[in-house]
PDB file of N, CA and C in Angstrom:
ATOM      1  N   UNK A   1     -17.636 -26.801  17.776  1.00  0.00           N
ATOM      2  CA  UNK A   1     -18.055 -25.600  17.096  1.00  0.00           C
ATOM      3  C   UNK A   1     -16.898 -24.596  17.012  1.00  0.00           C
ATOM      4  N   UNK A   2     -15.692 -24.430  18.014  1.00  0.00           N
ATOM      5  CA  UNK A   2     -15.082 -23.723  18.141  1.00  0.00           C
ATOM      6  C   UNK A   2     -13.845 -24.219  17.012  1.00  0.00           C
ATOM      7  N   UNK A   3     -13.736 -25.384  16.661  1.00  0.00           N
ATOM      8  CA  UNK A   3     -12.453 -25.743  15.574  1.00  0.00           C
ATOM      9  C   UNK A   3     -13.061 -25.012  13.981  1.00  0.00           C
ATOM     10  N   UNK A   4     -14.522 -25.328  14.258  1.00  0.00           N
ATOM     11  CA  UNK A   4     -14.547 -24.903  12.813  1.00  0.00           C
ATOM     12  C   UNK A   4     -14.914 -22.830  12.998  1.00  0.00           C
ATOM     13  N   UNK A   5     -14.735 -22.192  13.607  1.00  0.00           N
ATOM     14  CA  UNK A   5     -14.429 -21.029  13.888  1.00  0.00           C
ATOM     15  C   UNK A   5     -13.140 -21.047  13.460  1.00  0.00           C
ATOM     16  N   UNK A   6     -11.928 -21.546  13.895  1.00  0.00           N
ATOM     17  CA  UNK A   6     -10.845 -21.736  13.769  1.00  0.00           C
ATOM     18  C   UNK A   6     -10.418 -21.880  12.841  1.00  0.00           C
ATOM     19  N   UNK A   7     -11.022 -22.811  11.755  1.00  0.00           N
ATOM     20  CA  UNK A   7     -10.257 -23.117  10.816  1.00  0.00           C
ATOM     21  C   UNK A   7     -11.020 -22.093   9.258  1.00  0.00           C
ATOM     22  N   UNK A   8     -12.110 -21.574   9.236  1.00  0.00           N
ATOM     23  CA  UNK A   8     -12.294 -20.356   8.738  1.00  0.00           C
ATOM     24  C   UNK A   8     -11.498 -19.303   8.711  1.00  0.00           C
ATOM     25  N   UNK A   9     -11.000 -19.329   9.593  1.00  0.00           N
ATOM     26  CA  UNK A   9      -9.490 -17.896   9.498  1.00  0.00           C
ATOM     27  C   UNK A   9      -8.738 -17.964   8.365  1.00  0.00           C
ATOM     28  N   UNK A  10      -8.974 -16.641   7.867  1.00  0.00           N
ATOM     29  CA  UNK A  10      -8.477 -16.666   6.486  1.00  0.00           C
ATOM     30  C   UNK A  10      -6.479 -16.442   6.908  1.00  0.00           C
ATOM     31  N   UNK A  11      -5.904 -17.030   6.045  1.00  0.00           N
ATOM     32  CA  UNK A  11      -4.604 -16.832   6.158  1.00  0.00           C
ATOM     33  C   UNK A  11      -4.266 -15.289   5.643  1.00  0.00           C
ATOM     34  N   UNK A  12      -3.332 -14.541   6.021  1.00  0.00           N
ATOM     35  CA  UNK A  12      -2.715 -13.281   5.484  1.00  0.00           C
ATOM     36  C   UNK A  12      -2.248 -13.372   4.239  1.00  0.00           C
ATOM     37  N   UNK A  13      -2.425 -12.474   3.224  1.00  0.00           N
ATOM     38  CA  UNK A  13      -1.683 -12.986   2.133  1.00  0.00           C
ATOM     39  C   UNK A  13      -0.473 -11.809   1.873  1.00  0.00           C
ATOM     40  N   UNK A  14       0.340 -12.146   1.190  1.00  0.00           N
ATOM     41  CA  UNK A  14       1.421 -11.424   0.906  1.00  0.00           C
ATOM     42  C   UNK A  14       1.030  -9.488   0.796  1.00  0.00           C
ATOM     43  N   UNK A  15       0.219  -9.396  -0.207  1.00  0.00           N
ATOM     44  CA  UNK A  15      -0.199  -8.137  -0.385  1.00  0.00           C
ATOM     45  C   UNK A  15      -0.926  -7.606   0.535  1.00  0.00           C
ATOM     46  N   UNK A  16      -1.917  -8.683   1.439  1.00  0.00           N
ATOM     47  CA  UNK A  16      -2.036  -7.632   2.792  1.00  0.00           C
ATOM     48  C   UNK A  16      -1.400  -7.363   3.234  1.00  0.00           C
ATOM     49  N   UNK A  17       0.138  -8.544   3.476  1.00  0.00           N
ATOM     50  CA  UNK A  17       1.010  -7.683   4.946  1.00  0.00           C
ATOM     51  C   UNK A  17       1.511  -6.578   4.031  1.00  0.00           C
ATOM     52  N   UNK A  18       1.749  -6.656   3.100  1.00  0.00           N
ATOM     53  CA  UNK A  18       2.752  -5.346   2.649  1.00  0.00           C
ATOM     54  C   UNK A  18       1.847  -3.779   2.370  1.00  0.00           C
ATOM     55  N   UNK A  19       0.316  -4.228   2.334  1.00  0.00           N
ATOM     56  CA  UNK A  19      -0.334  -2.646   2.568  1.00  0.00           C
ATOM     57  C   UNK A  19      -0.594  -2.166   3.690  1.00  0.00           C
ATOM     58  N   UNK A  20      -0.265  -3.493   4.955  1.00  0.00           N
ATOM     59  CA  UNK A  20      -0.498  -3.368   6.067  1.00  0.00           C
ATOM     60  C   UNK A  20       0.834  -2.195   6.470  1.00  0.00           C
ATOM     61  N   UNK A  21       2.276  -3.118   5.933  1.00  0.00           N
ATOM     62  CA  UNK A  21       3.278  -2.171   6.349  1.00  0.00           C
ATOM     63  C   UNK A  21       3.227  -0.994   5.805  1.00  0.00           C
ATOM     64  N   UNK A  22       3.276  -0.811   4.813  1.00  0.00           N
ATOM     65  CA  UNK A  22       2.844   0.516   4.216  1.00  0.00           C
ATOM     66  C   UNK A  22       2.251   1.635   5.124  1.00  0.00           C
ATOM     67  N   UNK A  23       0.656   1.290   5.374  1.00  0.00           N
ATOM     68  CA  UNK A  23       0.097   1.889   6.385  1.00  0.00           C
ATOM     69  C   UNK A  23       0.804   2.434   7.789  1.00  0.00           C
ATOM     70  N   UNK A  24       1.441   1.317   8.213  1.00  0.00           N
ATOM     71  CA  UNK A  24       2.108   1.839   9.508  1.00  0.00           C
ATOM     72  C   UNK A  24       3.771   2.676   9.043  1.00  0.00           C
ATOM     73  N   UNK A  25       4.056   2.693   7.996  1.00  0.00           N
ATOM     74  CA  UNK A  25       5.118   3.703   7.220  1.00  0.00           C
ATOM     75  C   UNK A  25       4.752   4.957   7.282  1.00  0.00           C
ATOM     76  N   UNK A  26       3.679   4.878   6.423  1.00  0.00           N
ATOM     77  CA  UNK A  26       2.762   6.436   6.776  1.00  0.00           C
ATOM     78  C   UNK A  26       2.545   7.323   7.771  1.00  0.00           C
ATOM     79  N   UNK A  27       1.852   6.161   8.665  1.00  0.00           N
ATOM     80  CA  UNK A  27       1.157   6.664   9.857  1.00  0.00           C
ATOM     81  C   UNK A  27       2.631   7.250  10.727  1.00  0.00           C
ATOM     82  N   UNK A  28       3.561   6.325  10.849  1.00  0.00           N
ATOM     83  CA  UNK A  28       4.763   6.723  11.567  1.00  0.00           C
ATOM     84  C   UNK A  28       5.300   8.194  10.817  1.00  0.00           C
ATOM     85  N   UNK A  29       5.384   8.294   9.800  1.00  0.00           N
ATOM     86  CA  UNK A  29       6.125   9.349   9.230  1.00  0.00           C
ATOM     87  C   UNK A  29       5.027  10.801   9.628  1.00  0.00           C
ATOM     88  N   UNK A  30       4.113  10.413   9.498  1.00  0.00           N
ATOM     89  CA  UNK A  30       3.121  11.768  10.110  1.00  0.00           C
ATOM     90  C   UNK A  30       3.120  11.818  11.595  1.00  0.00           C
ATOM     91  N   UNK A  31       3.136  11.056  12.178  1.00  0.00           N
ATOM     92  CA  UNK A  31       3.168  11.099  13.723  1.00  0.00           C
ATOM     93  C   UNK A  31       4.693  11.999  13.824  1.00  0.00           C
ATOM     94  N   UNK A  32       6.029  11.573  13.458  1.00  0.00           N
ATOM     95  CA  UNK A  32       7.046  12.001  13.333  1.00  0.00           C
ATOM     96  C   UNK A  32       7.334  13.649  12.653  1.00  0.00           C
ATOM     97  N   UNK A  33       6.529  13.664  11.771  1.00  0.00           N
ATOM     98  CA  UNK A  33       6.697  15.005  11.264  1.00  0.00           C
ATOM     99  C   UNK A  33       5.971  16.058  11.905  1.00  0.00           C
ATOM    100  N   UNK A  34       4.518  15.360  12.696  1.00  0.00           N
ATOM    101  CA  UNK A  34       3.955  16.283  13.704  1.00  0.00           C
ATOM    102  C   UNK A  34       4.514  16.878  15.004  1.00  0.00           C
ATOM    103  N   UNK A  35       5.268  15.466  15.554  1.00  0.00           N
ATOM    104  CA  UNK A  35       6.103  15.768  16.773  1.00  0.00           C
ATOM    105  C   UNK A  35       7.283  17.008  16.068  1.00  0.00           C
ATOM    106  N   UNK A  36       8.252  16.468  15.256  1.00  0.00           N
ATOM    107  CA  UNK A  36       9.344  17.577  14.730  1.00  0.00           C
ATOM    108  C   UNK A  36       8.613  19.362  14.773  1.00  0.00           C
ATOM    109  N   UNK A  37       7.278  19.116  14.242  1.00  0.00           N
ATOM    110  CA  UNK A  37       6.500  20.749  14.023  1.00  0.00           C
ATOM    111  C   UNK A  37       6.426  21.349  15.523  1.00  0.00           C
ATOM    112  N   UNK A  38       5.671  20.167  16.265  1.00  0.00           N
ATOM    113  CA  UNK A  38       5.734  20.829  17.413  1.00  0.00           C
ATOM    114  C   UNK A  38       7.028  20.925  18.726  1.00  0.00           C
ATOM    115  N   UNK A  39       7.581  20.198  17.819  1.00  0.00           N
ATOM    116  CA  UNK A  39       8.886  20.852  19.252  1.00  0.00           C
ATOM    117  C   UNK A  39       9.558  21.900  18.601  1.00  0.00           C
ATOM    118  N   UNK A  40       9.591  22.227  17.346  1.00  0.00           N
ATOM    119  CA  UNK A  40       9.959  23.651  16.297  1.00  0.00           C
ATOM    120  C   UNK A  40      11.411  23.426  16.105  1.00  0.00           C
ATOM    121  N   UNK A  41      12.031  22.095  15.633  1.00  0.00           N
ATOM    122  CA  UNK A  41      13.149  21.706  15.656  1.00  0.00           C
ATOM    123  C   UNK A  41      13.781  21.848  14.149  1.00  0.00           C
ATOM    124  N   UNK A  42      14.787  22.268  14.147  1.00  0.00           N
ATOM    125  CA  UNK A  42      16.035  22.849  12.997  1.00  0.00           C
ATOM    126  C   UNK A  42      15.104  21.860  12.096  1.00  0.00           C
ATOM    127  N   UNK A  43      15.041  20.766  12.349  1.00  0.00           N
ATOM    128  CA  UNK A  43      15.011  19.295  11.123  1.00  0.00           C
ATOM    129  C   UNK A  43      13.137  19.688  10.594  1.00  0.00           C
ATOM    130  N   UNK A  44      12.768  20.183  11.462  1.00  0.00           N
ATOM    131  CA  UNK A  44      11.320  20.193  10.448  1.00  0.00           C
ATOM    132  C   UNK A  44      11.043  20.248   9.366  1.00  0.00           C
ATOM    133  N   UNK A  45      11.339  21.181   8.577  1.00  0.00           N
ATOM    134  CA  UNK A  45      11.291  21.130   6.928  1.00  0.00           C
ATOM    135  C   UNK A  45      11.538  19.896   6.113  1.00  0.00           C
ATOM    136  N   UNK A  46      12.783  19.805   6.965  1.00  0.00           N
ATOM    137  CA  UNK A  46      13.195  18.057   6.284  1.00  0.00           C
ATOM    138  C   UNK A  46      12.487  17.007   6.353  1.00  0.00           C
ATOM    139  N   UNK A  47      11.911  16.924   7.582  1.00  0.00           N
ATOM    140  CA  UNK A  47      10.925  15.520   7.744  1.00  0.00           C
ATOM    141  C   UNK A  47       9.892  16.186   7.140  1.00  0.00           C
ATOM    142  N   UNK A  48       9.544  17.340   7.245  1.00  0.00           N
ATOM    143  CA  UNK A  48       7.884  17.320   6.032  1.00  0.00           C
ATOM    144  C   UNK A  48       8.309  17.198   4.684  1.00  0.00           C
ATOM    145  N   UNK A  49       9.311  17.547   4.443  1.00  0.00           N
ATOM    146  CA  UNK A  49       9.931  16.978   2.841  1.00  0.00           C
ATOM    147  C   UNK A  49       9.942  15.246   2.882  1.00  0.00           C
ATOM    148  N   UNK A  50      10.432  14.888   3.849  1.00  0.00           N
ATOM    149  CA  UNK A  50      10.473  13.372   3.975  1.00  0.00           C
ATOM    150  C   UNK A  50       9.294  12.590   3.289  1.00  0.00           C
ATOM    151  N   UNK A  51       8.100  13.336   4.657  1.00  0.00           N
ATOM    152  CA  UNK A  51       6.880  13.024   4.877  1.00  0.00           C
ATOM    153  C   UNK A  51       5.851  12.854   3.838  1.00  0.00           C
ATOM    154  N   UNK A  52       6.072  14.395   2.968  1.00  0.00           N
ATOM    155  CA  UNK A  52       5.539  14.180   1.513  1.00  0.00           C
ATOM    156  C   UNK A  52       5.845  13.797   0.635  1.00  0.00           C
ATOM    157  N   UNK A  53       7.146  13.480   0.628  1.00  0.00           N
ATOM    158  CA  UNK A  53       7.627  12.221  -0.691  1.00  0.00           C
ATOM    159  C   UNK A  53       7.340  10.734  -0.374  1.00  0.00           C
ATOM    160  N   UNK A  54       7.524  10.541   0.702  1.00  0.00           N
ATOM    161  CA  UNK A  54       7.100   9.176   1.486  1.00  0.00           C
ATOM    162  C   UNK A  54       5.283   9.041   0.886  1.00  0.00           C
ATOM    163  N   UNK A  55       3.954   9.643   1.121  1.00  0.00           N
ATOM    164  CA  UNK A  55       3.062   9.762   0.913  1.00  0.00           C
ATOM    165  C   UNK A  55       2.931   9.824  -0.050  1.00  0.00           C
ATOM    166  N   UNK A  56       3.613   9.760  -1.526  1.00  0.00           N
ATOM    167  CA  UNK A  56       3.755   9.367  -2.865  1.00  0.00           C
ATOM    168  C   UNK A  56       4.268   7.884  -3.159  1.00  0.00           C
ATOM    169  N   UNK A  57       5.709   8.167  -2.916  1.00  0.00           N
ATOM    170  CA  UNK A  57       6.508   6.921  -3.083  1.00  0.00           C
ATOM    171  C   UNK A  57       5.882   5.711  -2.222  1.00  0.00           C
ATOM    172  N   UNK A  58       5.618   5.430  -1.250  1.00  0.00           N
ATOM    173  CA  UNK A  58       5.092   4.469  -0.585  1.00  0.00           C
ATOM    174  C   UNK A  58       3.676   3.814  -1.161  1.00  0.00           C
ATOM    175  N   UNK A  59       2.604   4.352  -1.376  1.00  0.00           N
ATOM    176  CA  UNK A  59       1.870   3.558  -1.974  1.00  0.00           C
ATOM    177  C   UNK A  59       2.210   3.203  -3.626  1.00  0.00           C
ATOM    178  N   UNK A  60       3.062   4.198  -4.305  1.00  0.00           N
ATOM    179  CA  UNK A  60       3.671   3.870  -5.658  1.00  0.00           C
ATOM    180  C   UNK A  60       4.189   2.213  -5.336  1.00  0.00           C
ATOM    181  N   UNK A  61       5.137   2.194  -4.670  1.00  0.00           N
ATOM    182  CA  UNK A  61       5.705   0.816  -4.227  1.00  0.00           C
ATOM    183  C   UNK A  61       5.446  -0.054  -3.964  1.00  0.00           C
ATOM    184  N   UNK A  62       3.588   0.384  -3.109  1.00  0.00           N
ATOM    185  CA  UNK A  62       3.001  -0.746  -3.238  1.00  0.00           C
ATOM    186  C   UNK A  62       2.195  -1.062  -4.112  1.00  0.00           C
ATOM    187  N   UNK A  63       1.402  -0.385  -4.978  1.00  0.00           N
ATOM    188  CA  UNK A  63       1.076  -0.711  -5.869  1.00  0.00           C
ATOM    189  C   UNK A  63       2.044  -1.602  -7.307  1.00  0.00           C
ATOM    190  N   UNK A  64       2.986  -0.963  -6.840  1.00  0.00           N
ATOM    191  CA  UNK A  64       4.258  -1.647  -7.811  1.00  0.00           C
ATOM    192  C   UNK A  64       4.348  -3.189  -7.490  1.00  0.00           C
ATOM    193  N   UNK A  65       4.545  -3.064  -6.573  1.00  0.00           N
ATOM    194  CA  UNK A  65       4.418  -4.838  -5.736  1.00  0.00           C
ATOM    195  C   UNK A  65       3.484  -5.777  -6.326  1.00  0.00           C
ATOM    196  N   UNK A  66       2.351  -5.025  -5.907  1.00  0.00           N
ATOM    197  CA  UNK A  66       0.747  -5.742  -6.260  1.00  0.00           C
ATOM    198  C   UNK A  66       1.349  -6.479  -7.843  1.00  0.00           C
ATOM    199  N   UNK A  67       1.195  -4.971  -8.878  1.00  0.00           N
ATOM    200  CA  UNK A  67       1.134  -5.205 -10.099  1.00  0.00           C
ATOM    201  C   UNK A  67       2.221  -6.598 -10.466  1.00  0.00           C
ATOM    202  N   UNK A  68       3.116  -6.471 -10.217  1.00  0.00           N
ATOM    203  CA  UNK A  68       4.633  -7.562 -10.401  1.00  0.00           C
ATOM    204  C   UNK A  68       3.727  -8.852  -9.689  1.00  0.00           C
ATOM    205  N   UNK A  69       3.427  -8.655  -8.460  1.00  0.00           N
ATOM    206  CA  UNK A  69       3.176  -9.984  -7.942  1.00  0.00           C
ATOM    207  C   UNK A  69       1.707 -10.836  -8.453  1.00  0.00           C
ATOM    208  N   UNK A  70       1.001  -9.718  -9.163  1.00  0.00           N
ATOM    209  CA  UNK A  70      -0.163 -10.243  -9.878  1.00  0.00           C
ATOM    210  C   UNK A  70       0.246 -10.552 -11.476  1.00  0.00           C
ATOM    211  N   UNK A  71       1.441 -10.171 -11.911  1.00  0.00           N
ATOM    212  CA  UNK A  71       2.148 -10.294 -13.372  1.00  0.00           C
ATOM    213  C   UNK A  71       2.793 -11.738 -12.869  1.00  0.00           C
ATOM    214  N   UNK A  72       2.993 -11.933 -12.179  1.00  0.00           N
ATOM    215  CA  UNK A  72       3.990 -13.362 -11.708  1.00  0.00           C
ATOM    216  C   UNK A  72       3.002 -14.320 -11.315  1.00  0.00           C
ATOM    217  N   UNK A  73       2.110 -14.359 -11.082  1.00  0.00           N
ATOM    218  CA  UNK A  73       1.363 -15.243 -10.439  1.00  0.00           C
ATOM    219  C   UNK A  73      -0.078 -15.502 -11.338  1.00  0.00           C
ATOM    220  N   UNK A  74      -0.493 -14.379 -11.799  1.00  0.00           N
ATOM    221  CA  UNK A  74      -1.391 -14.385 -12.819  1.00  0.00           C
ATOM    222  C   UNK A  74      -2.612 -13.813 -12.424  1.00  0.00           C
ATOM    223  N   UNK A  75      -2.720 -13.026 -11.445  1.00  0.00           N
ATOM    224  CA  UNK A  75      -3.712 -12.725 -10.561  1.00  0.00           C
ATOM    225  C   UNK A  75      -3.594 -11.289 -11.359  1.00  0.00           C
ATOM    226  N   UNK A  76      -5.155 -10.770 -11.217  1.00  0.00           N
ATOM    227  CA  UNK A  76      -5.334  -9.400 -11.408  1.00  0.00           C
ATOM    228  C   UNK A  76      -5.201  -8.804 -10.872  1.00  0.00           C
ATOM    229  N   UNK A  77      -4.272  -7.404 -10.366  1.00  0.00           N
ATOM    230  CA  UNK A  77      -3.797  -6.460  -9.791  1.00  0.00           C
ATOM    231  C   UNK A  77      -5.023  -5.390  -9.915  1.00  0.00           C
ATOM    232  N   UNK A  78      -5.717  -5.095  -8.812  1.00  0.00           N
ATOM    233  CA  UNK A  78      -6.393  -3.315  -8.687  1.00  0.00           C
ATOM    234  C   UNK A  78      -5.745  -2.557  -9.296  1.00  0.00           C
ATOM    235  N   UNK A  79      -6.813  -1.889 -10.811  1.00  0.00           N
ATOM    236  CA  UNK A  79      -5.109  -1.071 -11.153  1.00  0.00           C
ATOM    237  C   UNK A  79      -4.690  -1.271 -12.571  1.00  0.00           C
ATOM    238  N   UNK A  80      -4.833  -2.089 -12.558  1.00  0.00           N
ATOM    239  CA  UNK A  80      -3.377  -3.383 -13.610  1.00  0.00           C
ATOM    240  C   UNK A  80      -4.171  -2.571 -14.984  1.00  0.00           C
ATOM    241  N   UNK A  81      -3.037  -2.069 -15.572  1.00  0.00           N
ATOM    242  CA  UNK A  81      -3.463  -1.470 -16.981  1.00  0.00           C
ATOM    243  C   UNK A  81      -3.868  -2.058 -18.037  1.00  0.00           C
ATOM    244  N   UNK A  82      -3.146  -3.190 -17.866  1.00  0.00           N
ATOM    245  CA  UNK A  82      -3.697  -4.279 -18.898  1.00  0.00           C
ATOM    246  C   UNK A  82      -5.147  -5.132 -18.547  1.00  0.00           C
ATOM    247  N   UNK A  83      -5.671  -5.464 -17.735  1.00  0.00           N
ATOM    248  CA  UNK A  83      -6.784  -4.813 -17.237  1.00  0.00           C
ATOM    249  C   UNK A  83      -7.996  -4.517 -17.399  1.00  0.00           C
ATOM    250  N   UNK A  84      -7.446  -3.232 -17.360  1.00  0.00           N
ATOM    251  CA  UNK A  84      -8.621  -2.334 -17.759  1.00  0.00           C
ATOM    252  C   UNK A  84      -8.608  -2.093 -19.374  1.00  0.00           C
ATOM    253  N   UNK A  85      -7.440  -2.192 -19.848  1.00  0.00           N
ATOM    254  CA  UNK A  85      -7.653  -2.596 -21.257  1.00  0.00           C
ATOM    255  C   UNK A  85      -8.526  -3.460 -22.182  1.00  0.00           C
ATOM    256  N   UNK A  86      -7.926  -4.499 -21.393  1.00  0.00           N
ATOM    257  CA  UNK A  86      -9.175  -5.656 -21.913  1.00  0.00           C
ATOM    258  C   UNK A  86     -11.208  -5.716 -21.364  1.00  0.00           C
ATOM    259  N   UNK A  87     -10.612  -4.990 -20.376  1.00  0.00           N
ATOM    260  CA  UNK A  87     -11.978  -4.798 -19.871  1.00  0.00           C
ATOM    261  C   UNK A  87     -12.755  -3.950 -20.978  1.00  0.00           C
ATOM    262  N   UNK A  88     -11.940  -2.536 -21.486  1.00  0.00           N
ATOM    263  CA  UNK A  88     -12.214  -2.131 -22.321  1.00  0.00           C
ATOM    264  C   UNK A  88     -12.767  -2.302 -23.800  1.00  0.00           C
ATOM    265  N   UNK A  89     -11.657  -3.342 -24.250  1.00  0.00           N
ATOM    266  CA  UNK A  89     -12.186  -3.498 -25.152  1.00  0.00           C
ATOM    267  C   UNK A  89     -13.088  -4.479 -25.659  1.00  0.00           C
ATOM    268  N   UNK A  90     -12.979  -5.626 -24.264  1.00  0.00           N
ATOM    269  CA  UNK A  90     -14.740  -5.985 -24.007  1.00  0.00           C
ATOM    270  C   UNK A  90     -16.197  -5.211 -23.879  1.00  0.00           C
ATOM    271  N   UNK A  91     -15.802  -4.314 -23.417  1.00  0.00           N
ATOM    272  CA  UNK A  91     -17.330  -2.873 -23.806  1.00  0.00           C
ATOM    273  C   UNK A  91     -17.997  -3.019 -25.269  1.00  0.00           C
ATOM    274  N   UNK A  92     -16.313  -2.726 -26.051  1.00  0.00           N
ATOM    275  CA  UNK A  92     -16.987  -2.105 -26.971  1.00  0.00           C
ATOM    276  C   UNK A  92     -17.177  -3.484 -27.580  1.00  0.00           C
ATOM    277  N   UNK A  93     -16.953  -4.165 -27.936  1.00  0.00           N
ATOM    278  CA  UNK A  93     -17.815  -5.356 -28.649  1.00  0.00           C
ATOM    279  C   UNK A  93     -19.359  -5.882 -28.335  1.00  0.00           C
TER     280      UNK A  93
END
C-alpha cells in the first residue's frame, strides 16, 4: 500500500520550482528591508527601493518564463494573451 502512495507523488515541474523561487526572492527581500528599517541604517531607502522594484520585476519574470515556456512547449500559460483572445472570440460566435 505504501509503494503505491509513493508512486502518486507528483513530480515538480519546472514552473513550480521557479514560482517557488520567486516566492522565497520576495519573502527574503522584505524580511531584509524590514531588518535595514529597524536597525535605521544609512542603506534603508535603498533596499526599500530594491524591495519595491523587486515586487514588480520578479513576478513580471515569472510570468515571462511561464508565457515563453508555454509558447515552446505548447502549453497554455495563466495569462497568455493569445489565450484569452481566442477564448474570446469563441464567446462571441
Amino acid at each position: 500500500m505504501k509503494q503505491t502512495e509513493k508512486s502518486v507523488k507528483k513530480k515538480m515541474t519546472s514552473r513550480q520550482l521557479v514560482a517557488i523561487v520567486g516566492v522565497v526572492l520576495l519573502a527574503l527581500l522584505y524580511v531584509i528591508t524590514l531588518i535595514a528599517a529597524i536597525v535605521d541604517n544609512s542603506a534603508s531607502a535603498q533596499w526599500f527601493r530594491v524591495c519595491l522594484a523587486g515586487t514588480f520585476i520578479i513576478p513580471l519574470l515569472i510570468w515571462i518564463y511561464s508565457w515563453v515556456y508555454g509558447r515552446l512547449t505548447g502549453k497554455a500559460a495563466p495569462g497568455d494573451p493569445a489565450k484569452s483572445e481566442t477564448a474570446a472570440s469563441q464567446q462571441e460566435d
